[in-house]
PDB file of N, CA and C in Angstrom:
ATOM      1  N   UNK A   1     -23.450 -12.042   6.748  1.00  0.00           N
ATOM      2  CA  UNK A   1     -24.846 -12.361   6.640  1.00  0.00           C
ATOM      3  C   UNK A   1     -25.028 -13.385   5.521  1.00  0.00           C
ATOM      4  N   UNK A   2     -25.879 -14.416   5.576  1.00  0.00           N
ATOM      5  CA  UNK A   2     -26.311 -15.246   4.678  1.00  0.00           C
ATOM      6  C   UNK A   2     -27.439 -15.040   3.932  1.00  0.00           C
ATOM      7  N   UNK A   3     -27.669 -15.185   3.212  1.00  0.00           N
ATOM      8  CA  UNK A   3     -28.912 -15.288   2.378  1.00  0.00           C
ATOM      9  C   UNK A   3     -29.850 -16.267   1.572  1.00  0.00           C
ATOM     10  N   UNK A   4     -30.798 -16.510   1.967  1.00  0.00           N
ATOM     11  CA  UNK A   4     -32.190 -17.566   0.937  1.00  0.00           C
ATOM     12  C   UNK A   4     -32.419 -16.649  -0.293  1.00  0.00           C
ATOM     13  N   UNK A   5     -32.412 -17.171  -1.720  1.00  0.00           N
ATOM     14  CA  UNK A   5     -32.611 -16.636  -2.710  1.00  0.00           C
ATOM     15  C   UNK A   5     -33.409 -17.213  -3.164  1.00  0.00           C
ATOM     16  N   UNK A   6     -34.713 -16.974  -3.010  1.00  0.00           N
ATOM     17  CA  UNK A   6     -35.823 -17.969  -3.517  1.00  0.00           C
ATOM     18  C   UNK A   6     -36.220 -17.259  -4.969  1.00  0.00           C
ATOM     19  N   UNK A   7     -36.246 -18.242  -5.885  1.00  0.00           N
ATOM     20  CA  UNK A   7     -36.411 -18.041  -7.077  1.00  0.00           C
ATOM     21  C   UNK A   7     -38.207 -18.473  -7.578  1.00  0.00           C
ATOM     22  N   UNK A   8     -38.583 -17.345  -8.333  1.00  0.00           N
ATOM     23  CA  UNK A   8     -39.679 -18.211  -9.055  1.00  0.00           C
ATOM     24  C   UNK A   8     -39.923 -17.952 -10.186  1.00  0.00           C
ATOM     25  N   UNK A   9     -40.283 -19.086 -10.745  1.00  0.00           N
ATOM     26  CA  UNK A   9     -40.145 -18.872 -12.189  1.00  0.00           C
ATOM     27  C   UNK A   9     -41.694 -18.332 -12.937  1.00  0.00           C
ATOM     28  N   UNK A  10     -41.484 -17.326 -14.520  1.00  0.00           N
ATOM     29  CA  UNK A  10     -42.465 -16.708 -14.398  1.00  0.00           C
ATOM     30  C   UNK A  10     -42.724 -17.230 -15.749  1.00  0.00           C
ATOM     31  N   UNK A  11     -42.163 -18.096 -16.605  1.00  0.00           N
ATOM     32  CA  UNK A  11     -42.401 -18.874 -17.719  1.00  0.00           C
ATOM     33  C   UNK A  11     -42.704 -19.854 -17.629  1.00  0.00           C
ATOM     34  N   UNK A  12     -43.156 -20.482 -18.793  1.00  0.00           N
ATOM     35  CA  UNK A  12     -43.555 -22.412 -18.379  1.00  0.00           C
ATOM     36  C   UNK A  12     -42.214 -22.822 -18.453  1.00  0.00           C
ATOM     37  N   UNK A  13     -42.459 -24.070 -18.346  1.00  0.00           N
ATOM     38  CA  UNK A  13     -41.314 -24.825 -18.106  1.00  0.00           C
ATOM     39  C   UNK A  13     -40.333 -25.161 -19.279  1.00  0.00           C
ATOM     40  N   UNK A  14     -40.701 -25.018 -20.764  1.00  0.00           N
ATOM     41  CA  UNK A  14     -40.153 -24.911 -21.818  1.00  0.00           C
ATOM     42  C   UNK A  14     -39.245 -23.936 -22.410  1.00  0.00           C
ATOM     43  N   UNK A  15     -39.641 -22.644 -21.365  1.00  0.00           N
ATOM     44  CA  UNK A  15     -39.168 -21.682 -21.763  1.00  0.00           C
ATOM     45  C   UNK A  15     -38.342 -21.337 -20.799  1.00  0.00           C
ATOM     46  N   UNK A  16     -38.555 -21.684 -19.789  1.00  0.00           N
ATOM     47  CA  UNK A  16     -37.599 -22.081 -18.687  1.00  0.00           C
ATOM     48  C   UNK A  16     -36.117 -22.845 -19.160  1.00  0.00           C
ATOM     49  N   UNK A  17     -36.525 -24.281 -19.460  1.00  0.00           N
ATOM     50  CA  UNK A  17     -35.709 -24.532 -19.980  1.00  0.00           C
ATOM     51  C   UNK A  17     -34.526 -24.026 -21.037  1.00  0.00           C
ATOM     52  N   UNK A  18     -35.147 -22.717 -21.435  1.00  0.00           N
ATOM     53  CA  UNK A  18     -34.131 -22.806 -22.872  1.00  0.00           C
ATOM     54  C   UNK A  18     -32.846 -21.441 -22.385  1.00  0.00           C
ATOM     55  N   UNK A  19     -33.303 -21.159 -21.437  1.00  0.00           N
ATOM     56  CA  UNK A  19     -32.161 -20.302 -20.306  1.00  0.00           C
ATOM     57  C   UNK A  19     -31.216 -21.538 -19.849  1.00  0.00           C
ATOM     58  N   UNK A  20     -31.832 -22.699 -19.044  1.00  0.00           N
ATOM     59  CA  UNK A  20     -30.994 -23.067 -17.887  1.00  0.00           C
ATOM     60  C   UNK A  20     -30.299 -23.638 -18.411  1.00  0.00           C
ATOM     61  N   UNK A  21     -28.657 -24.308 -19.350  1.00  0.00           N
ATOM     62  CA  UNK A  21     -28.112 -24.216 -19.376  1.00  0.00           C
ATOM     63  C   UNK A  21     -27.024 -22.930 -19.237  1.00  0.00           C
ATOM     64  N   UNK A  22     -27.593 -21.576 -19.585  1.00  0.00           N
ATOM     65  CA  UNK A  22     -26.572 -21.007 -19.122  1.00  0.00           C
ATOM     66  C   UNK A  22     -26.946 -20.389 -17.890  1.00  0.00           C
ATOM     67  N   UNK A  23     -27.422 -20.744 -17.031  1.00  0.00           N
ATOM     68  CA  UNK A  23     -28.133 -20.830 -15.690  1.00  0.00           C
ATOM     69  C   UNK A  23     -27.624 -21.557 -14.880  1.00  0.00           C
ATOM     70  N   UNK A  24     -27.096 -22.618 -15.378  1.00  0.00           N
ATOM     71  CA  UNK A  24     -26.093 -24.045 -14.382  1.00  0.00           C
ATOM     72  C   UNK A  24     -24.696 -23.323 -14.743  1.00  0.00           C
ATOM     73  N   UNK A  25     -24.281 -23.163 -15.850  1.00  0.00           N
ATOM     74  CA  UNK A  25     -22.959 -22.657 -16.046  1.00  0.00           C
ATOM     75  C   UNK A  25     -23.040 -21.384 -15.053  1.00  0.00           C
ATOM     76  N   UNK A  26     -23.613 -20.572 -15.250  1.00  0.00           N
ATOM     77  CA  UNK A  26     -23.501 -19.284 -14.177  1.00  0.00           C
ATOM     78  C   UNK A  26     -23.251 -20.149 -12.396  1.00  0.00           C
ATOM     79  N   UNK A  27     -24.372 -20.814 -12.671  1.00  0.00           N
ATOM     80  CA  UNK A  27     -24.374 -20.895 -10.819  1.00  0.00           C
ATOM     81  C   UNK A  27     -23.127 -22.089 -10.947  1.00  0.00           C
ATOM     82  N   UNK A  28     -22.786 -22.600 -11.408  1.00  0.00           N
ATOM     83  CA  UNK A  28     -21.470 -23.529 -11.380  1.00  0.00           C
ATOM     84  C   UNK A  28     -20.377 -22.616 -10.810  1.00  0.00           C
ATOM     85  N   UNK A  29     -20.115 -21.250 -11.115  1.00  0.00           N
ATOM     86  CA  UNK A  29     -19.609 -20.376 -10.805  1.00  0.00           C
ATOM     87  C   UNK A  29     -19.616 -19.693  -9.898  1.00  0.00           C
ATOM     88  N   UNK A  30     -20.654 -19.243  -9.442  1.00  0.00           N
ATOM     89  CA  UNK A  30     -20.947 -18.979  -7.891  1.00  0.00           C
ATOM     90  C   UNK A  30     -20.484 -20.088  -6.891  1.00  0.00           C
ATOM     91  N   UNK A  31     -20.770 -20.969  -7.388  1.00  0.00           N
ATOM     92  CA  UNK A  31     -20.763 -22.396  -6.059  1.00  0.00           C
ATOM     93  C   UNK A  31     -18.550 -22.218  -6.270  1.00  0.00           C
ATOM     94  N   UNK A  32     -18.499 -22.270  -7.257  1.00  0.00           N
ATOM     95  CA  UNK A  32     -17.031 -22.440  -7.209  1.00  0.00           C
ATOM     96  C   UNK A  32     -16.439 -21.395  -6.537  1.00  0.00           C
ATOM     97  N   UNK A  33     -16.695 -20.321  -6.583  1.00  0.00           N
ATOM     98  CA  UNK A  33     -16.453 -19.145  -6.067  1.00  0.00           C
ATOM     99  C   UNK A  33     -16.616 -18.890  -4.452  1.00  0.00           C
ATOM    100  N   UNK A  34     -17.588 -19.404  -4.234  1.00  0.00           N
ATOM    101  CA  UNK A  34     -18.362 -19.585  -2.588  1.00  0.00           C
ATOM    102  C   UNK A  34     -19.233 -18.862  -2.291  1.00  0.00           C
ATOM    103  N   UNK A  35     -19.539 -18.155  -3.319  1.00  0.00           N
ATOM    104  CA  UNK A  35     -20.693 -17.245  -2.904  1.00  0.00           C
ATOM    105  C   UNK A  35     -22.378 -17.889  -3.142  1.00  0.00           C
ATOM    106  N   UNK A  36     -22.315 -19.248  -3.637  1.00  0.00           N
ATOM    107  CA  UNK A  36     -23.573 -19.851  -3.432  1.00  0.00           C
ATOM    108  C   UNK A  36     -23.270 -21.295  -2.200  1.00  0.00           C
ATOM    109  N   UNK A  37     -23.608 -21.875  -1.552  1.00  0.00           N
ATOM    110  CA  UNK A  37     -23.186 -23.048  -0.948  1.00  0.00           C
ATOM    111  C   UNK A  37     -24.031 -23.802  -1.002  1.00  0.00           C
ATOM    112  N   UNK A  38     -25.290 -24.132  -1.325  1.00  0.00           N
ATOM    113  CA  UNK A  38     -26.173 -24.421  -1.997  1.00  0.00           C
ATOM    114  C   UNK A  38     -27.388 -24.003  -2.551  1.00  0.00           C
ATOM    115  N   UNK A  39     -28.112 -24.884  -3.705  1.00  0.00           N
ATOM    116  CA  UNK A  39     -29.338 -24.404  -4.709  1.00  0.00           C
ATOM    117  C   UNK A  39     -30.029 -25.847  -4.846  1.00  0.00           C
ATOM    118  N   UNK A  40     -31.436 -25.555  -5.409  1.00  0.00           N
ATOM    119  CA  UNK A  40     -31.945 -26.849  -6.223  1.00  0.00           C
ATOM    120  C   UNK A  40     -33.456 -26.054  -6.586  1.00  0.00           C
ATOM    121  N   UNK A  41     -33.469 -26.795  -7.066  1.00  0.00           N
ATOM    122  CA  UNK A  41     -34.822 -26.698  -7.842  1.00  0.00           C
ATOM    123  C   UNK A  41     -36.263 -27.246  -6.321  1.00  0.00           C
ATOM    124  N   UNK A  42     -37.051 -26.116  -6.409  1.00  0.00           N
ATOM    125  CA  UNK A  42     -38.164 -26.677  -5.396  1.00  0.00           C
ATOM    126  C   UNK A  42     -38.651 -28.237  -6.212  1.00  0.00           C
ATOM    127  N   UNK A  43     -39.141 -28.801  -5.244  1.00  0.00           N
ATOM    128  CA  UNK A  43     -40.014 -29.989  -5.895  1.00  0.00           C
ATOM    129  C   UNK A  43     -41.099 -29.790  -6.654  1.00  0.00           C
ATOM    130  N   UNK A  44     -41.732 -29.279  -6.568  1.00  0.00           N
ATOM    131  CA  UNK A  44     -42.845 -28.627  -7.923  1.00  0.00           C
ATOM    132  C   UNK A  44     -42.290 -27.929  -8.468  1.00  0.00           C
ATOM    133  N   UNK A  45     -40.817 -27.690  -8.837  1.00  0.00           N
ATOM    134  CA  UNK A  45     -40.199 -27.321  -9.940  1.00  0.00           C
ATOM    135  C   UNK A  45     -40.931 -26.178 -10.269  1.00  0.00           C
ATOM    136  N   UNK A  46     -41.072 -24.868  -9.194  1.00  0.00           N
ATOM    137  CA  UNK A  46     -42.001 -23.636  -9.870  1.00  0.00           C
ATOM    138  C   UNK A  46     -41.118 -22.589  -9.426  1.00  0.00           C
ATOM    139  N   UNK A  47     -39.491 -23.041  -9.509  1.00  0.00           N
ATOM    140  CA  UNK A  47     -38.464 -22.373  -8.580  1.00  0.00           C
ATOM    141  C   UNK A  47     -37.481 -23.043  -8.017  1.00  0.00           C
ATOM    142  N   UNK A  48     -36.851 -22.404  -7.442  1.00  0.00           N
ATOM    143  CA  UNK A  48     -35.487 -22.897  -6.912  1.00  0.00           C
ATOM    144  C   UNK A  48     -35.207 -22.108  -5.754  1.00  0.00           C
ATOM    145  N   UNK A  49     -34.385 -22.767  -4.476  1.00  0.00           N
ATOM    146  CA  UNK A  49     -33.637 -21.686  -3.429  1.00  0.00           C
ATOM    147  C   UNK A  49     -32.344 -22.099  -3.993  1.00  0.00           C
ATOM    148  N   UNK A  50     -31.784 -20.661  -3.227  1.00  0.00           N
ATOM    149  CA  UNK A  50     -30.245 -20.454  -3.126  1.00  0.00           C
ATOM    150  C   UNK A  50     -29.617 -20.392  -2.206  1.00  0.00           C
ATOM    151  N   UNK A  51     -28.859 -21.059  -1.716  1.00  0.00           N
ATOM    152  CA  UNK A  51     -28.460 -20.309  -0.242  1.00  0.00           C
ATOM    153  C   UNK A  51     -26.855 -20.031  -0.496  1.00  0.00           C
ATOM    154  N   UNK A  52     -26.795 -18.109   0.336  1.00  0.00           N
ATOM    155  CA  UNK A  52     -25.522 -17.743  -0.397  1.00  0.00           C
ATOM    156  C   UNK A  52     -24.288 -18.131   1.134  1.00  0.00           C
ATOM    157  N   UNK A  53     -23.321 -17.979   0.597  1.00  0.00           N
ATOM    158  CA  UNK A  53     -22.167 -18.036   1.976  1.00  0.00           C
ATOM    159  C   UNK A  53     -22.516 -16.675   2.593  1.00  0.00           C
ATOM    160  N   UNK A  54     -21.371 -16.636   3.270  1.00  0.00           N
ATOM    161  CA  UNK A  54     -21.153 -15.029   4.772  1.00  0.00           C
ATOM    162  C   UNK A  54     -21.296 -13.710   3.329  1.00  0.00           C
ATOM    163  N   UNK A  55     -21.760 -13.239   2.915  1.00  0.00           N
ATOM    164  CA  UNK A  55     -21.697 -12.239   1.967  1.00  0.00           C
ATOM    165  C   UNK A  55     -22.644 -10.744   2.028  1.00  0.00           C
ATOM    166  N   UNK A  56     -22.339  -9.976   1.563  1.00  0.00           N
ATOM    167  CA  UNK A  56     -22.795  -8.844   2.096  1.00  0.00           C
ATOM    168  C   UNK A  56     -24.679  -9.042   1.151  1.00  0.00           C
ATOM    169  N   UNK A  57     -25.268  -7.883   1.736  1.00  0.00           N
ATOM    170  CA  UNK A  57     -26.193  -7.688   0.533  1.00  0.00           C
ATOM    171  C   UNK A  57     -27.086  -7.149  -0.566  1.00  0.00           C
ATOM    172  N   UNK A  58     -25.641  -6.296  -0.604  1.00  0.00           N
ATOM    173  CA  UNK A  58     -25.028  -6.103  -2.047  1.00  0.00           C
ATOM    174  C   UNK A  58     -24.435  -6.894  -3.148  1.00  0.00           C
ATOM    175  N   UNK A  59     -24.046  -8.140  -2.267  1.00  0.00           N
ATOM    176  CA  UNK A  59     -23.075  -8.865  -2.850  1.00  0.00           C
ATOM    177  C   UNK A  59     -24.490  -9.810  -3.587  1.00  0.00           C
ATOM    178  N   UNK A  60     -25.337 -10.180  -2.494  1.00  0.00           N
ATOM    179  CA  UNK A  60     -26.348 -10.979  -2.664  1.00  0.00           C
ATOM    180  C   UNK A  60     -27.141 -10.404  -4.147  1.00  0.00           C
ATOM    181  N   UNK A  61     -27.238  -9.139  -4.015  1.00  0.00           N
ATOM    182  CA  UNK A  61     -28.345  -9.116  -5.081  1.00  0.00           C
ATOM    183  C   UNK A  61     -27.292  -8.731  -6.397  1.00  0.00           C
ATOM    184  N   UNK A  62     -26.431  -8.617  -6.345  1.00  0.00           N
ATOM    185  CA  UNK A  62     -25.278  -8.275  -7.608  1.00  0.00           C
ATOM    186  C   UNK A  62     -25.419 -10.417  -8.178  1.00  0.00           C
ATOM    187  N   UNK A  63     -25.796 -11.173  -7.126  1.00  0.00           N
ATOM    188  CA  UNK A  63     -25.652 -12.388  -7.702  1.00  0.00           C
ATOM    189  C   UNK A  63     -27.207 -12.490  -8.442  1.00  0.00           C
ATOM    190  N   UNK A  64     -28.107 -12.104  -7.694  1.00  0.00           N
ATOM    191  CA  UNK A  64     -29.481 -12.154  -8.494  1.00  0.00           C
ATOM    192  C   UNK A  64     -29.442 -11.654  -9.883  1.00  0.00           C
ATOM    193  N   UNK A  65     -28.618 -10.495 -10.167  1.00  0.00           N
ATOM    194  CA  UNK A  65     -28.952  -9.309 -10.839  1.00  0.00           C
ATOM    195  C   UNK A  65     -28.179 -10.464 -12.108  1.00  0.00           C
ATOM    196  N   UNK A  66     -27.325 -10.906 -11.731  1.00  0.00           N
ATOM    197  CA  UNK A  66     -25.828 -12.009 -12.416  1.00  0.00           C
ATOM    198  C   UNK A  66     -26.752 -12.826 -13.502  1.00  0.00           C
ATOM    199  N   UNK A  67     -27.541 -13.551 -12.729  1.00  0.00           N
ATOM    200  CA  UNK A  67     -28.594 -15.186 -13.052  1.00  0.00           C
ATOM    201  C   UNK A  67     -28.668 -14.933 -13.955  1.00  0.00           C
ATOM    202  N   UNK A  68     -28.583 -15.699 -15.351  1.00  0.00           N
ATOM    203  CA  UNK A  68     -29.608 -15.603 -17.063  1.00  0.00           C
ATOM    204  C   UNK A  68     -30.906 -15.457 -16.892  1.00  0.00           C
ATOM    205  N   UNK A  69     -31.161 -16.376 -15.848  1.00  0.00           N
ATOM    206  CA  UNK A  69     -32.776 -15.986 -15.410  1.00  0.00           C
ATOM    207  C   UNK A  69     -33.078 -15.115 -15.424  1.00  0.00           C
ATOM    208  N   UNK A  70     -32.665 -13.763 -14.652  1.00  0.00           N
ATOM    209  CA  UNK A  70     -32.941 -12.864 -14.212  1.00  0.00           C
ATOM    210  C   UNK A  70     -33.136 -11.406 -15.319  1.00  0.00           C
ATOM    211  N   UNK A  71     -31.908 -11.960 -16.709  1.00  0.00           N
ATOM    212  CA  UNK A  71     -31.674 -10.874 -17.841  1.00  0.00           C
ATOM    213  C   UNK A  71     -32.871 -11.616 -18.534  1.00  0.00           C
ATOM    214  N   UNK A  72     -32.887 -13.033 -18.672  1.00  0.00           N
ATOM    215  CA  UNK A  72     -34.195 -13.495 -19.761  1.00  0.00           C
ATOM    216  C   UNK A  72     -35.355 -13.496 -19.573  1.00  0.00           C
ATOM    217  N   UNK A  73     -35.713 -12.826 -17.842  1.00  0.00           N
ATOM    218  CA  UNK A  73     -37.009 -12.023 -17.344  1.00  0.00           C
ATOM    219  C   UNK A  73     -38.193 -13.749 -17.167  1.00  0.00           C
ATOM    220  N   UNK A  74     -37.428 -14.681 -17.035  1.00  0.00           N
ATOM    221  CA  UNK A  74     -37.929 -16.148 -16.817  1.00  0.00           C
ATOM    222  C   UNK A  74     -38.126 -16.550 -14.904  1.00  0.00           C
ATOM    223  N   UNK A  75     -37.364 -15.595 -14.512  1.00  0.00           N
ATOM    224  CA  UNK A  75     -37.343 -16.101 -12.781  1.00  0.00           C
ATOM    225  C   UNK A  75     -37.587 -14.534 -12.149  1.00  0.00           C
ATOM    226  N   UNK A  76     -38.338 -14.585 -10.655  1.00  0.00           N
ATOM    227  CA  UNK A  76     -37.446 -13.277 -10.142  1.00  0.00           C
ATOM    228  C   UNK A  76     -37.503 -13.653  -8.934  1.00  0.00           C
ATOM    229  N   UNK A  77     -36.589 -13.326  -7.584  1.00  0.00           N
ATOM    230  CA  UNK A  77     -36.018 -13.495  -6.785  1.00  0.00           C
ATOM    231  C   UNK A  77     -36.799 -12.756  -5.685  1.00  0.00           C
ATOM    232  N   UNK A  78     -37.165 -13.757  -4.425  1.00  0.00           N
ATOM    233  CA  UNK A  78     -36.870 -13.061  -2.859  1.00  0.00           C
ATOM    234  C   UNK A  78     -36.116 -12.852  -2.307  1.00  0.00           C
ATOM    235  N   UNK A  79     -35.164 -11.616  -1.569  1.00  0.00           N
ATOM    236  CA  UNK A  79     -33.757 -12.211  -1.122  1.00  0.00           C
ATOM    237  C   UNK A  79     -34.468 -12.116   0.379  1.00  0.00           C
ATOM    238  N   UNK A  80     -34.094 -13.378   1.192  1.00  0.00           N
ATOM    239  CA  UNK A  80     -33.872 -13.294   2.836  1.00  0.00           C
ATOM    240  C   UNK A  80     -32.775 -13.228   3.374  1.00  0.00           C
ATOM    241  N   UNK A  81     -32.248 -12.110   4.527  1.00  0.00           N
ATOM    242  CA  UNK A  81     -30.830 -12.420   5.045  1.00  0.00           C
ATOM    243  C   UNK A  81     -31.227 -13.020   5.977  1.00  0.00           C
ATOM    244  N   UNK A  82     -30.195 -14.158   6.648  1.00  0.00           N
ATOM    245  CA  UNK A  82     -30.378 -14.259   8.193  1.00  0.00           C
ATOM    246  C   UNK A  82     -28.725 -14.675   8.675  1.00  0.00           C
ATOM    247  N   UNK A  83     -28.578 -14.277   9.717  1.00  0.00           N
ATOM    248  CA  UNK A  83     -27.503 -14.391  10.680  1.00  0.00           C
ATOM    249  C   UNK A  83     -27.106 -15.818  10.627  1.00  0.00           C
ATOM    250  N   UNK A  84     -26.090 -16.294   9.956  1.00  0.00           N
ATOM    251  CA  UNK A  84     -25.743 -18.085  10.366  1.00  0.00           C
ATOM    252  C   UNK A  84     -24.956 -18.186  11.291  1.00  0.00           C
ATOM    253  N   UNK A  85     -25.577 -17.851  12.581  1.00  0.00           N
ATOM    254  CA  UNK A  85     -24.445 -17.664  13.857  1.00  0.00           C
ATOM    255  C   UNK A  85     -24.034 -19.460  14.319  1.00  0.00           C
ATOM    256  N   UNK A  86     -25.350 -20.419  13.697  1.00  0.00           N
ATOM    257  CA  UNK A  86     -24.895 -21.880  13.748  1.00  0.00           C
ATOM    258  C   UNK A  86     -24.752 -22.524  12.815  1.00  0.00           C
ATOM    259  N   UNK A  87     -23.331 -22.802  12.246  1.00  0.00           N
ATOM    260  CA  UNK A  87     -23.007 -23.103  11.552  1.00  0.00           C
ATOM    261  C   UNK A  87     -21.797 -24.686  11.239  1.00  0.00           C
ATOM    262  N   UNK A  88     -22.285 -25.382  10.276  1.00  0.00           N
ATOM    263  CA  UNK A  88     -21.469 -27.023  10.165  1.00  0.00           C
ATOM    264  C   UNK A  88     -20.229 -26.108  10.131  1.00  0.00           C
ATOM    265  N   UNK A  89     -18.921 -27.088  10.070  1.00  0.00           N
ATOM    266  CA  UNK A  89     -17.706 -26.486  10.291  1.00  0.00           C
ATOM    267  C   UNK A  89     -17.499 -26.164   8.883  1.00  0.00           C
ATOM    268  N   UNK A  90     -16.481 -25.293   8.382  1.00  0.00           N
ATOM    269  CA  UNK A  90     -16.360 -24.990   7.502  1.00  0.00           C
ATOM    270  C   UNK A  90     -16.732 -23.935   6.735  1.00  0.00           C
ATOM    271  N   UNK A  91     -18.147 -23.738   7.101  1.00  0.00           N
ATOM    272  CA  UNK A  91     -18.901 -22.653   6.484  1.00  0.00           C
ATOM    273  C   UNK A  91     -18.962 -21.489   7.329  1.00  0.00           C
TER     274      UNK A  91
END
């Protein structure tokens, strides 16, 4: 199962900021790992999605639970699963 990890953030943006460096280092880690395959920041920057690889979801919210965001109480998370039965090659 895959998952959308929609993030929103519950600080301004200053305070936001002073997490996300160790917020990129974390998810640098996931992506290396494969358990994120992609993220970004929404365009009004009031959040971010995640989208995780084939992973359980358990696995999914053990990555939410992971985020600095999530311990520095700055973001909190929707998780969506959905079936990626169509999928680019590789993934």
């Amino acid at each position: 199962m895959f998952h959308v990890l929609k993030s929103t953030y519950l600080q301004p943006p200053d305070i936001v900021n002073q997490t996300r460096p160790a917020h990129l280092e974390w998810l640098k880690g996931e992506v290396a790992a494969g358990r994120i395959v992609l993220a970004g920041r929404l365009e009004d920057e009031t959040g971010a999605v995640l989208i995780t690889g084939d992973i359980s979801a358990d696995e999914a919210r053990a990555i939410v639970d992971d985020d600095p965001y999530t311990a520095a109480e700055v973001a909190r998370y929707e998780l969506t699963p959905f079936n990626g039965a169509f999928r680019a090659p590789g993934l």
